[in-house]
C-alpha atoms as a PDB file:
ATOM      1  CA  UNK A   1     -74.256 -69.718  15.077  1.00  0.00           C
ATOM      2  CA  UNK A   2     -73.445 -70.725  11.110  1.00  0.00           C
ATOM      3  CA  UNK A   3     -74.179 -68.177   8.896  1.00  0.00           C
ATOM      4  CA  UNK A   4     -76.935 -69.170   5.971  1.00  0.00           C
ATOM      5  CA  UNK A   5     -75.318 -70.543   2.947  1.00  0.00           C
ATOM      6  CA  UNK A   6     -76.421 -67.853   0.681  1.00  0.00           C
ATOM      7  CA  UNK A   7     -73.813 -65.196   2.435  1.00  0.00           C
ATOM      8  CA  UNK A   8     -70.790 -67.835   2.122  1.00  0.00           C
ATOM      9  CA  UNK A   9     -71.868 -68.066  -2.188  1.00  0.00           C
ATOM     10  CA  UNK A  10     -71.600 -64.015  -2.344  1.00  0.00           C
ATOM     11  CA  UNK A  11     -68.308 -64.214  -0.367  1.00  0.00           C
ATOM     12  CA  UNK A  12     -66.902 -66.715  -2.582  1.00  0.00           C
ATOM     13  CA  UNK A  13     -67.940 -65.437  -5.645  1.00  0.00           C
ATOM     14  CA  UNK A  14     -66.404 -61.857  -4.416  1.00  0.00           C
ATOM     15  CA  UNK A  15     -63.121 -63.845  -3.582  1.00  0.00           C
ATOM     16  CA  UNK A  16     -63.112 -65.478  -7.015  1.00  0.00           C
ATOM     17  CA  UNK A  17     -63.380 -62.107  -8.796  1.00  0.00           C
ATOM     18  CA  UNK A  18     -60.652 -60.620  -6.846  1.00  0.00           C
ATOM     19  CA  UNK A  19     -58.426 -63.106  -7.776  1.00  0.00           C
ATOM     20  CA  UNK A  20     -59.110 -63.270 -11.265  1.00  0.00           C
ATOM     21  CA  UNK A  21     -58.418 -59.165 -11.469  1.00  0.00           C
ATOM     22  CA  UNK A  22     -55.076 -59.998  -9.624  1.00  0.00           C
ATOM     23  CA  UNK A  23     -53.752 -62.537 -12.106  1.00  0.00           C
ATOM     24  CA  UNK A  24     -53.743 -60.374 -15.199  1.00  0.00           C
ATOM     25  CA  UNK A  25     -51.893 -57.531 -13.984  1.00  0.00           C
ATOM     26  CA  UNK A  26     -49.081 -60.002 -12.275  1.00  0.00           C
ATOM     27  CA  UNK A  27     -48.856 -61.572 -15.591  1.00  0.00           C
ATOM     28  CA  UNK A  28     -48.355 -57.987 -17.254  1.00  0.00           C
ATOM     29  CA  UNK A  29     -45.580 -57.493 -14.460  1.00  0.00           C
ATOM     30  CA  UNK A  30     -44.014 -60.482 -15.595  1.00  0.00           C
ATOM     31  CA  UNK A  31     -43.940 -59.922 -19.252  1.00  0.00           C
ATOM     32  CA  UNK A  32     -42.716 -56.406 -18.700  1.00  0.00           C
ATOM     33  CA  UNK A  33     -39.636 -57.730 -16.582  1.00  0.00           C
ATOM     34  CA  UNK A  34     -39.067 -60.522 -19.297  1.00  0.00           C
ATOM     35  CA  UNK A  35     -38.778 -57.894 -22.170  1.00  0.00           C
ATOM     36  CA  UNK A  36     -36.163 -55.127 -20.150  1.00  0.00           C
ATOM     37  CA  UNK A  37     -34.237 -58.446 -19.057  1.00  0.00           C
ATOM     38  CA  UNK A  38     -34.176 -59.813 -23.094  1.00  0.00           C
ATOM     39  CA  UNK A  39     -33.887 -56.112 -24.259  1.00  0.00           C
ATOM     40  CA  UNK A  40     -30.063 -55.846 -23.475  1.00  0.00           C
ATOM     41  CA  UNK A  41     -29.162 -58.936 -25.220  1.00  0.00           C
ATOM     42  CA  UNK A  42     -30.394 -57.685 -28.651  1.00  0.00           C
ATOM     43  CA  UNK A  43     -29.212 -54.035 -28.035  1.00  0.00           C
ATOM     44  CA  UNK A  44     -25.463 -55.460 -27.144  1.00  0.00           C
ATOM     45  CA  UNK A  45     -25.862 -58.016 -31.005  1.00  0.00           C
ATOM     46  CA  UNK A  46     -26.504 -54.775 -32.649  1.00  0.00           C
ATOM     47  CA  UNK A  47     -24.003 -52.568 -31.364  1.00  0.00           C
ATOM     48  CA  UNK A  48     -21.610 -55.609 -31.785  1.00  0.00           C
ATOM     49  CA  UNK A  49     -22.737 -55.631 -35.351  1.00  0.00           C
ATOM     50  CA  UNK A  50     -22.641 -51.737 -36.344  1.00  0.00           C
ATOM     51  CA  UNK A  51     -18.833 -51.198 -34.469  1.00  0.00           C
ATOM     52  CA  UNK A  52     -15.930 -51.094 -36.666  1.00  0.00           C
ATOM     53  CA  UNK A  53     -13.066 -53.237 -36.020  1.00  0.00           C
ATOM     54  CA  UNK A  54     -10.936 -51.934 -33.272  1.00  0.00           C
ATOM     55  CA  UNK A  55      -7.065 -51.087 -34.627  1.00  0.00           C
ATOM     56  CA  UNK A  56      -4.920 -53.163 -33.318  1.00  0.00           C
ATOM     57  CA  UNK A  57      -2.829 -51.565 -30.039  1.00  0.00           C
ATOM     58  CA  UNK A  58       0.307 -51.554 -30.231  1.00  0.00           C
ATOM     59  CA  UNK A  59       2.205 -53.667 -26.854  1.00  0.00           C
ATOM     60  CA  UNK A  60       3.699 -50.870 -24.688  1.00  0.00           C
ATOM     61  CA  UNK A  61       5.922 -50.746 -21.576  1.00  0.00           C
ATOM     62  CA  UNK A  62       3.677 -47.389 -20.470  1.00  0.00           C
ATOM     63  CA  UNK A  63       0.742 -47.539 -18.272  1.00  0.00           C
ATOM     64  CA  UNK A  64      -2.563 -47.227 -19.427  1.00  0.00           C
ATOM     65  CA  UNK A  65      -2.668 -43.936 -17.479  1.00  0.00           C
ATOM     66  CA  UNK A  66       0.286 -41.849 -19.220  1.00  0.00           C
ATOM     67  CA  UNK A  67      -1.083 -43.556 -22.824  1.00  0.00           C
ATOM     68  CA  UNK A  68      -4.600 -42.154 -22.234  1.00  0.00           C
ATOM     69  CA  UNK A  69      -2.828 -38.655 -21.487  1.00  0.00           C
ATOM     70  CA  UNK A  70      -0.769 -39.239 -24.611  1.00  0.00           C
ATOM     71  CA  UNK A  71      -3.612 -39.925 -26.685  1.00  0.00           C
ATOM     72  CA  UNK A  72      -5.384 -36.663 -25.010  1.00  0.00           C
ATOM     73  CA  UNK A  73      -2.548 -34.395 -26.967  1.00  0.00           C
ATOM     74  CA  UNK A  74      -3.386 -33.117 -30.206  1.00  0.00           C
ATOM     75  CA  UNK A  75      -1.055 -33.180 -33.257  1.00  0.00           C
ATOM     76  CA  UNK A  76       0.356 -30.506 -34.722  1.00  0.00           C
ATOM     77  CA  UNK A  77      -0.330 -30.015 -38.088  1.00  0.00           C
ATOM     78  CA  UNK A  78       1.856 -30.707 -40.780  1.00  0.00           C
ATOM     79  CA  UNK A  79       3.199 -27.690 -42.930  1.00  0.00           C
ATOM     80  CA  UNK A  80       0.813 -27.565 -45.998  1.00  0.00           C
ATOM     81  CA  UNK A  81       3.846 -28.101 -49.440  1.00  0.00           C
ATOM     82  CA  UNK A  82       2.008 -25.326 -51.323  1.00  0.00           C
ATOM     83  CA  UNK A  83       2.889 -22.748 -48.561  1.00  0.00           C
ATOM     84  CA  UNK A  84       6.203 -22.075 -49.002  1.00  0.00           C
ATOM     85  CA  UNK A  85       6.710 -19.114 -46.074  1.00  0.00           C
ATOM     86  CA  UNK A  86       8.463 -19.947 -42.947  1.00  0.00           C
ATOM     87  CA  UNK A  87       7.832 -18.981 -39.059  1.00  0.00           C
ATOM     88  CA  UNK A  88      10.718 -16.992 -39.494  1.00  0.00           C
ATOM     89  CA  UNK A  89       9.529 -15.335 -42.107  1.00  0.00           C
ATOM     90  CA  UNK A  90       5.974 -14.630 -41.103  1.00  0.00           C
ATOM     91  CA  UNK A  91       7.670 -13.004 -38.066  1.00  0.00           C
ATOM     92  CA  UNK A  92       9.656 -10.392 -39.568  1.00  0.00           C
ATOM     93  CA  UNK A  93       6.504  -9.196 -41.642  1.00  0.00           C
ATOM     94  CA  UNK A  94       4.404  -9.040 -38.573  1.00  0.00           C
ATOM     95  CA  UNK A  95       7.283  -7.141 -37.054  1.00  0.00           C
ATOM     96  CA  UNK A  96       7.372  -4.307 -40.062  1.00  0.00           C
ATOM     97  CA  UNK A  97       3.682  -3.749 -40.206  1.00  0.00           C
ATOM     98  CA  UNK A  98       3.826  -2.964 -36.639  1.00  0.00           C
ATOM     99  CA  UNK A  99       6.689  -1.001 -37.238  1.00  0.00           C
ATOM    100  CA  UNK A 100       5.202   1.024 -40.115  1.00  0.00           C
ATOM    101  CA  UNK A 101       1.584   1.460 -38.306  1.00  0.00           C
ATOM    102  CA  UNK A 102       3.685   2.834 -35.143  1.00  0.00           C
ATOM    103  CA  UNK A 103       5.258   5.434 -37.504  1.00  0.00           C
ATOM    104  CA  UNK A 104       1.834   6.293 -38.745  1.00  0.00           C
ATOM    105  CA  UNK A 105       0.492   6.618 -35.399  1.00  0.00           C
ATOM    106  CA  UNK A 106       3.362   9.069 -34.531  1.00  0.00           C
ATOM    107  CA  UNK A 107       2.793  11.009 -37.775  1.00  0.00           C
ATOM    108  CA  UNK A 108      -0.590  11.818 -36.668  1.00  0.00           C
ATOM    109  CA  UNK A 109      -0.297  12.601 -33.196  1.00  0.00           C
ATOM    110  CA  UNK A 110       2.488  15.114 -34.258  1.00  0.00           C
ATOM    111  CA  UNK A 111      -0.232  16.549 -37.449  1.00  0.00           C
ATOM    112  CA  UNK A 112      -2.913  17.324 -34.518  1.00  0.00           C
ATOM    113  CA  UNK A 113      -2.321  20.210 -31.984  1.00  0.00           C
ATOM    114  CA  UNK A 114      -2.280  19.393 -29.054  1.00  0.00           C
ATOM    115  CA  UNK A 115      -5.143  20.430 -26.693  1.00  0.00           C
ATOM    116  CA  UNK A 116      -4.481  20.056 -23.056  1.00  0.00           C
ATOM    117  CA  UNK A 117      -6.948  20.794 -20.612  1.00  0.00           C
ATOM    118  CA  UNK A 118      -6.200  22.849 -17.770  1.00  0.00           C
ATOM    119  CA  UNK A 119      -5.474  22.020 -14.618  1.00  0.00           C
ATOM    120  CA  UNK A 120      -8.765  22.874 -12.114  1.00  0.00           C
ATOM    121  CA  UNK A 121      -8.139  24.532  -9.202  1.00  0.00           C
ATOM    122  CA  UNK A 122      -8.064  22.478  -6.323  1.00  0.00           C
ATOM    123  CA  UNK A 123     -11.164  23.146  -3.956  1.00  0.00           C
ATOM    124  CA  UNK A 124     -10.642  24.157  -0.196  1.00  0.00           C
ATOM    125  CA  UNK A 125     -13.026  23.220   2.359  1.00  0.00           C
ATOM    126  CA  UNK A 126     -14.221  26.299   4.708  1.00  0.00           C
ATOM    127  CA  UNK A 127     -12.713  24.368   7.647  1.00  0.00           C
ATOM    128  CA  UNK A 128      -9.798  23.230   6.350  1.00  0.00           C
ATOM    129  CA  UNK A 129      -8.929  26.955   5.423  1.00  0.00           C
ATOM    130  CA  UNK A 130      -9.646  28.293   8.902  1.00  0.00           C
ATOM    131  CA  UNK A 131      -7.990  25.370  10.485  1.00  0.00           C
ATOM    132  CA  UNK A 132      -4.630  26.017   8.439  1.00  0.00           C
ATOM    133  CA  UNK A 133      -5.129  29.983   8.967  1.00  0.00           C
ATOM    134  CA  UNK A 134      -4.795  29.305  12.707  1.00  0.00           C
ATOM    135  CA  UNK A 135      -1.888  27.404  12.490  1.00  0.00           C
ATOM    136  CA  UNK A 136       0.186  29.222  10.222  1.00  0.00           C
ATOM    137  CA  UNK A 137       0.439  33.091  11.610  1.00  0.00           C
ATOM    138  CA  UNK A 138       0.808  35.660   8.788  1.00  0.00           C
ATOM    139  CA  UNK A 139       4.330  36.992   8.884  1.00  0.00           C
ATOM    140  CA  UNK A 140       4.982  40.557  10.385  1.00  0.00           C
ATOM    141  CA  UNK A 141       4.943  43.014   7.191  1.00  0.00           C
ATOM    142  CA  UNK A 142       8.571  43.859   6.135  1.00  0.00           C
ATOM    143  CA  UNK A 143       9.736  47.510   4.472  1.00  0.00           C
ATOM    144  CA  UNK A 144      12.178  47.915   2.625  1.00  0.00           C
ATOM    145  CA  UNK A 145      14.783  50.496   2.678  1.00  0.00           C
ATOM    146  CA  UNK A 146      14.141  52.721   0.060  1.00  0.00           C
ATOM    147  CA  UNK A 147      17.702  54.563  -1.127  1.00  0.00           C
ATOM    148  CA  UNK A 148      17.903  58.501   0.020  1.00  0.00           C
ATOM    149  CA  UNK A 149      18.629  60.174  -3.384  1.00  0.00           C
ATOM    150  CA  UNK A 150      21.500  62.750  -2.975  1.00  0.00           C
ATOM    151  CA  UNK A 151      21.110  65.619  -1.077  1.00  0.00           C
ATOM    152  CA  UNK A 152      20.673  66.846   2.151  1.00  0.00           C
ATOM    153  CA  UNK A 153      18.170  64.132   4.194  1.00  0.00           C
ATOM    154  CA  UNK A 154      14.379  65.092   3.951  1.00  0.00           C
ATOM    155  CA  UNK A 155      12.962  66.741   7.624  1.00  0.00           C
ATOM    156  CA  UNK A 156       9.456  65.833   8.499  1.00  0.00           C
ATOM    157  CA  UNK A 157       7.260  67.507  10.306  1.00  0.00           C
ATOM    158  CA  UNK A 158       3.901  67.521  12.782  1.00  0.00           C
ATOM    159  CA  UNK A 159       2.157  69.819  13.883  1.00  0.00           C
ATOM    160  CA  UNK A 160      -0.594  69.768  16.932  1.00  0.00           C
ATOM    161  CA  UNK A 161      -2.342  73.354  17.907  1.00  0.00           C
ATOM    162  CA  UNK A 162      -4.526  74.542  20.676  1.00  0.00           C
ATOM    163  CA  UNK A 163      -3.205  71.678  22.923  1.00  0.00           C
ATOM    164  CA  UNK A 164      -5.014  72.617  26.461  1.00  0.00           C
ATOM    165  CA  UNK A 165      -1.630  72.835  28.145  1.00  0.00           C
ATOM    166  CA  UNK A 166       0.467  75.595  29.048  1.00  0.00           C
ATOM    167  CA  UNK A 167       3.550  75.879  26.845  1.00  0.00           C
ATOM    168  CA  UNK A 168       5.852  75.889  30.317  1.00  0.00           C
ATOM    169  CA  UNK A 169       4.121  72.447  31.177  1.00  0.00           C
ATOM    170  CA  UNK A 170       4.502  71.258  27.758  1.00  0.00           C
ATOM    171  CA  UNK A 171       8.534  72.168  27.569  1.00  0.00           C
ATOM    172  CA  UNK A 172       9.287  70.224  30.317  1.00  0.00           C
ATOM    173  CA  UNK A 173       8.290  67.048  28.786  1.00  0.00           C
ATOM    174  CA  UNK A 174       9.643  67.683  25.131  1.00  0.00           C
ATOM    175  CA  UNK A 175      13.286  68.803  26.877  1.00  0.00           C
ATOM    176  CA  UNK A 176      13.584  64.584  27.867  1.00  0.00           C
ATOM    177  CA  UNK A 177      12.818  64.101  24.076  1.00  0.00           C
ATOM    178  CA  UNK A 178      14.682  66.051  21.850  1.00  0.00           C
ATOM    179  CA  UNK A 179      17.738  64.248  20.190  1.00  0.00           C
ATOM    180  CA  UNK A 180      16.366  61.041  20.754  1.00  0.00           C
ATOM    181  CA  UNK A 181      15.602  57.942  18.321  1.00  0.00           C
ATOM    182  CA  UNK A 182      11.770  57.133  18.064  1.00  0.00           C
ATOM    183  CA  UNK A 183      11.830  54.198  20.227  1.00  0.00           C
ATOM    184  CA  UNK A 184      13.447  56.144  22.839  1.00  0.00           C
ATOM    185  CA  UNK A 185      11.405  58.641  22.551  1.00  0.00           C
ATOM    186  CA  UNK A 186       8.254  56.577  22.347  1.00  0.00           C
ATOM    187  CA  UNK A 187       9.782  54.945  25.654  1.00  0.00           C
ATOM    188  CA  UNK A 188      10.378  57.666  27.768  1.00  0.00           C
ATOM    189  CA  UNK A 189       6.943  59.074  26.499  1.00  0.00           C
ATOM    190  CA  UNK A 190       5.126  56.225  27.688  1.00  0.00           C
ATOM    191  CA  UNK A 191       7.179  56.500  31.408  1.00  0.00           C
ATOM    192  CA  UNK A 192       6.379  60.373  31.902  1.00  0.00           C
ATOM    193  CA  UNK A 193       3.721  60.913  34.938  1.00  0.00           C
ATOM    194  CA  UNK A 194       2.458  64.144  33.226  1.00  0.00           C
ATOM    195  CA  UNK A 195      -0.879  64.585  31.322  1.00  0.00           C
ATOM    196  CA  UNK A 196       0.943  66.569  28.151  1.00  0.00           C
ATOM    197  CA  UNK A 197       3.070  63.617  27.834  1.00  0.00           C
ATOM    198  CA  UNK A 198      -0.061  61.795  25.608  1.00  0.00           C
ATOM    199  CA  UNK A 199      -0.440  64.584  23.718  1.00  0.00           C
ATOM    200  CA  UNK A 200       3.046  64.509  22.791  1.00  0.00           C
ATOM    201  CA  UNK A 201       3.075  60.760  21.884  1.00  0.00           C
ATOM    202  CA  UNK A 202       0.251  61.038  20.015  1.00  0.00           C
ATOM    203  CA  UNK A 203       2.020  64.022  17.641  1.00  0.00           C
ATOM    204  CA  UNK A 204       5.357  61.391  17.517  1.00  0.00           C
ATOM    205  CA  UNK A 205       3.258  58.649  16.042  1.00  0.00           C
ATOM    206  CA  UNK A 206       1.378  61.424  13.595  1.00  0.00           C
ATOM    207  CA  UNK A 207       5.215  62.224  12.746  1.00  0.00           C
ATOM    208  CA  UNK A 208       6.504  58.807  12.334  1.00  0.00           C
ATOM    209  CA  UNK A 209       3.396  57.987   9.812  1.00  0.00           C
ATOM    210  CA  UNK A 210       4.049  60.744   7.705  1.00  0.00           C
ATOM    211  CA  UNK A 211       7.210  59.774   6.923  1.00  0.00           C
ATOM    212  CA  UNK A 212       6.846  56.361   6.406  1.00  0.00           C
ATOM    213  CA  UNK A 213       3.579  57.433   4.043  1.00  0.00           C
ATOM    214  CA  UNK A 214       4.676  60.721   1.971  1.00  0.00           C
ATOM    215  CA  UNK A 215       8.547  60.099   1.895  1.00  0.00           C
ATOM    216  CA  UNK A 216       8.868  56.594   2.123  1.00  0.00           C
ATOM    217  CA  UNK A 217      10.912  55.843   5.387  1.00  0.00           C
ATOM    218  CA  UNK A 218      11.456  53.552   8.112  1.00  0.00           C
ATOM    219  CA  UNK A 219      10.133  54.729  11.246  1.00  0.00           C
ATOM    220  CA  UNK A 220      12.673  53.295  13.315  1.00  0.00           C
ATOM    221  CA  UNK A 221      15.769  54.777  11.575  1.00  0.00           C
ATOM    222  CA  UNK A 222      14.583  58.231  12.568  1.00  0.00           C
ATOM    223  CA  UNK A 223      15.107  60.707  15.246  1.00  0.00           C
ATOM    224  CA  UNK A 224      13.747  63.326  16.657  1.00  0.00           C
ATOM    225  CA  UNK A 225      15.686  66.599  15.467  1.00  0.00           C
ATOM    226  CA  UNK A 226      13.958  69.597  16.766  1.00  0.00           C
ATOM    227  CA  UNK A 227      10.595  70.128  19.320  1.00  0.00           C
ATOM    228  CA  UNK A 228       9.257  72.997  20.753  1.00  0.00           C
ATOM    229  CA  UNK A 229       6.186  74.566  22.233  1.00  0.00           C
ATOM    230  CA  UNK A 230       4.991  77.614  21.634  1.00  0.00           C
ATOM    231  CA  UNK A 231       2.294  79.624  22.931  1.00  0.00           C
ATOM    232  CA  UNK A 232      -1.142  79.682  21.997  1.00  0.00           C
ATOM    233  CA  UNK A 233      -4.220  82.063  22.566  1.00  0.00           C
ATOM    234  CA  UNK A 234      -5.013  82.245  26.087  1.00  0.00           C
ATOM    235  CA  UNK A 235      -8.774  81.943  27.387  1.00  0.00           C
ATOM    236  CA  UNK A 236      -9.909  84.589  29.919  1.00  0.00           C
ATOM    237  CA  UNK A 237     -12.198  83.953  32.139  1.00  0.00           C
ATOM    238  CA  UNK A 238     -13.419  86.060  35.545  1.00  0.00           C
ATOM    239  CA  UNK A 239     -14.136  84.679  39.154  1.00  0.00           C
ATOM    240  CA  UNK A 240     -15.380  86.979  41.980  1.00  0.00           C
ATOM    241  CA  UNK A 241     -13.658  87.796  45.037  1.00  0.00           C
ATOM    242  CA  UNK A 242     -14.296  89.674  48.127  1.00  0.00           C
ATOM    243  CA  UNK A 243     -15.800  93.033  48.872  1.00  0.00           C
ATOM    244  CA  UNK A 244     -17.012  92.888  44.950  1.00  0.00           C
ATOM    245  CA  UNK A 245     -14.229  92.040  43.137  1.00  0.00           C
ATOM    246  CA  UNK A 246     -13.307  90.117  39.930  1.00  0.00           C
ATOM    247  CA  UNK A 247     -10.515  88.582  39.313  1.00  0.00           C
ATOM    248  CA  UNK A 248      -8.980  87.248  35.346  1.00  0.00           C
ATOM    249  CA  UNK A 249      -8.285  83.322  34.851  1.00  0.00           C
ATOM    250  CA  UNK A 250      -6.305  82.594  32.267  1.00  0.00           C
ATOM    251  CA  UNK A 251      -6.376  79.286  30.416  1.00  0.00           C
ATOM    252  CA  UNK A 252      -3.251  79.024  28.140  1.00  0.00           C
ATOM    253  CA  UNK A 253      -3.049  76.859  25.321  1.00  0.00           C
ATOM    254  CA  UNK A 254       0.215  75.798  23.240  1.00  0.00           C
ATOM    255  CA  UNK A 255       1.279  74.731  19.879  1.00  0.00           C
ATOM    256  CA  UNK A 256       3.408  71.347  19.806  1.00  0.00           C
ATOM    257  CA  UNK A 257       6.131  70.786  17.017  1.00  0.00           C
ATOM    258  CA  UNK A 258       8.011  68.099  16.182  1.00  0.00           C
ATOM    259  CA  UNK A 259      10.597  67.373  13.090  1.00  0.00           C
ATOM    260  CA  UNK A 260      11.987  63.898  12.799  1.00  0.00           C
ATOM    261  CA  UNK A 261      15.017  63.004  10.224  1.00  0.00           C
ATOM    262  CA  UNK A 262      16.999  60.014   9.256  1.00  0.00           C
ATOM    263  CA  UNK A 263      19.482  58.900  10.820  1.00  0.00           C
ATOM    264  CA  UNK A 264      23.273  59.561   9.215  1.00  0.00           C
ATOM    265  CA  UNK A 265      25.030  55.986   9.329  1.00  0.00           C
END
């Protein structure tokens, strides 16, 4: 089935109108392309016109390469005529102002007293001191020998009363003592199976530490001169006994002495 004539004249016409809008902008295309293409031609007349004449170059047996780096290098300027001071020169006056503003320099510094900070005290961590306490033990205390002044050697002496010991008791003990340096004495002390043998040990260190503290000795270059024990106040008391009686108990006491003196070397 043909379609009516009327349609095909609208469809033409469209066409036609299409193709008219078409040809103007591929002509602007066109004239665009023509001008960048010409463009070039009369940029490269007038740079050709506005360039100086290039100087001539002159023939060398060197590459192109090493006379581009040649050309690279600057000059070096020419020494102006009007100055007539030489590198030398200029040197050695560089060289005495320096010298001159060092002496200065020193000048001052010497003028100006000299303030110096102090050092600080270097701070010590809690642990670190603990940790360096436990490794290094304090030494044992040292005394020194003090020099006797002439004379006959001083005699010290202790003293215990109202020891709860008969004096018999007690003499039996101090007999193994007497004559004897402190560390024997301390030593056989410390052996005896007898209770008055504390009591005596005790009364030998009182000795010992009050020579070392009013005279100013060494315990261990003492000796143990003189002890005795004498008797002290006895305590009565009463028990009772047959058919009514009463009978006395007497607690004895004693008095313990000792006298400690150097040693003659």
């Amino acid at each position: 089935m043909t379609p009516p004539p009327e349609e095909e004249k609208r469809k033409r016409r469209r066409r036609k109108s299409a193709d008219a809008e078409a040809a103007p902008s591929s002509e602007a295309s066109r004239s665009v392309e023509a001008e960048g293409a010409e463009e070039p031609e009369e940029t490269r007349q007038a740079s050709d016109e506005g360039a100086t004449p290039a100087a001539p170059v002159a023939e060398t047996d060197a590459p192109p390469e090493v006379a581009a780096a040649d050309s690279d290098v600057p000059e070096p300027a020419a020494a102006s005529e009007d100055d007539p001071s030489t590198p030398d020169e200029e040197e050695e006056q560089e060289s005495e102002t320096s010298d001159e503003d060092d002496e200065d320099l020193e000048a001052e510094a010497e003028d100006e007293p000299e303030a110096e900070a102090p050092p600080k005290p270097a701070r010590r961590r809690r642990g670190a001191a603990s940790a360096e306490a436990e490794e290094a033990p304090a030494p044992a205390p040292t005394r020194r020998r003090r020099e006797r002044p002439p004379g006959p050697p001083p005699v010290v002496r202790a003293q215990a009363k109202y020891v709860r010991s008969s004096p018999r008791k007690a003499r039996l003990v101090c007999d193994h003592i007497r004559g004897k340096t402190v560390e024997e004495a301390r030593a056989i002390l410390a052996h005896t199976p007898r209770s008055v043998a504390k009591d005596w040990s005790k009364l030998l260190e009182s000795a010992v530490a009050n020579a070392e503290h009013n005279h100013e000795l060494v315990g261990e270059d003492l000796y143990v001169k003189a002890v005795h024990a004498d008797d002290g106040p006895t305590i009565k008391r009463f028990r009772p006994r047959a058919m009514g009686r009463a009978t006395k108990i007497r607690k004895r006491t004693s008095h313990l002495t000792i006298l400690l003196t150097p040693k003659d070397n």
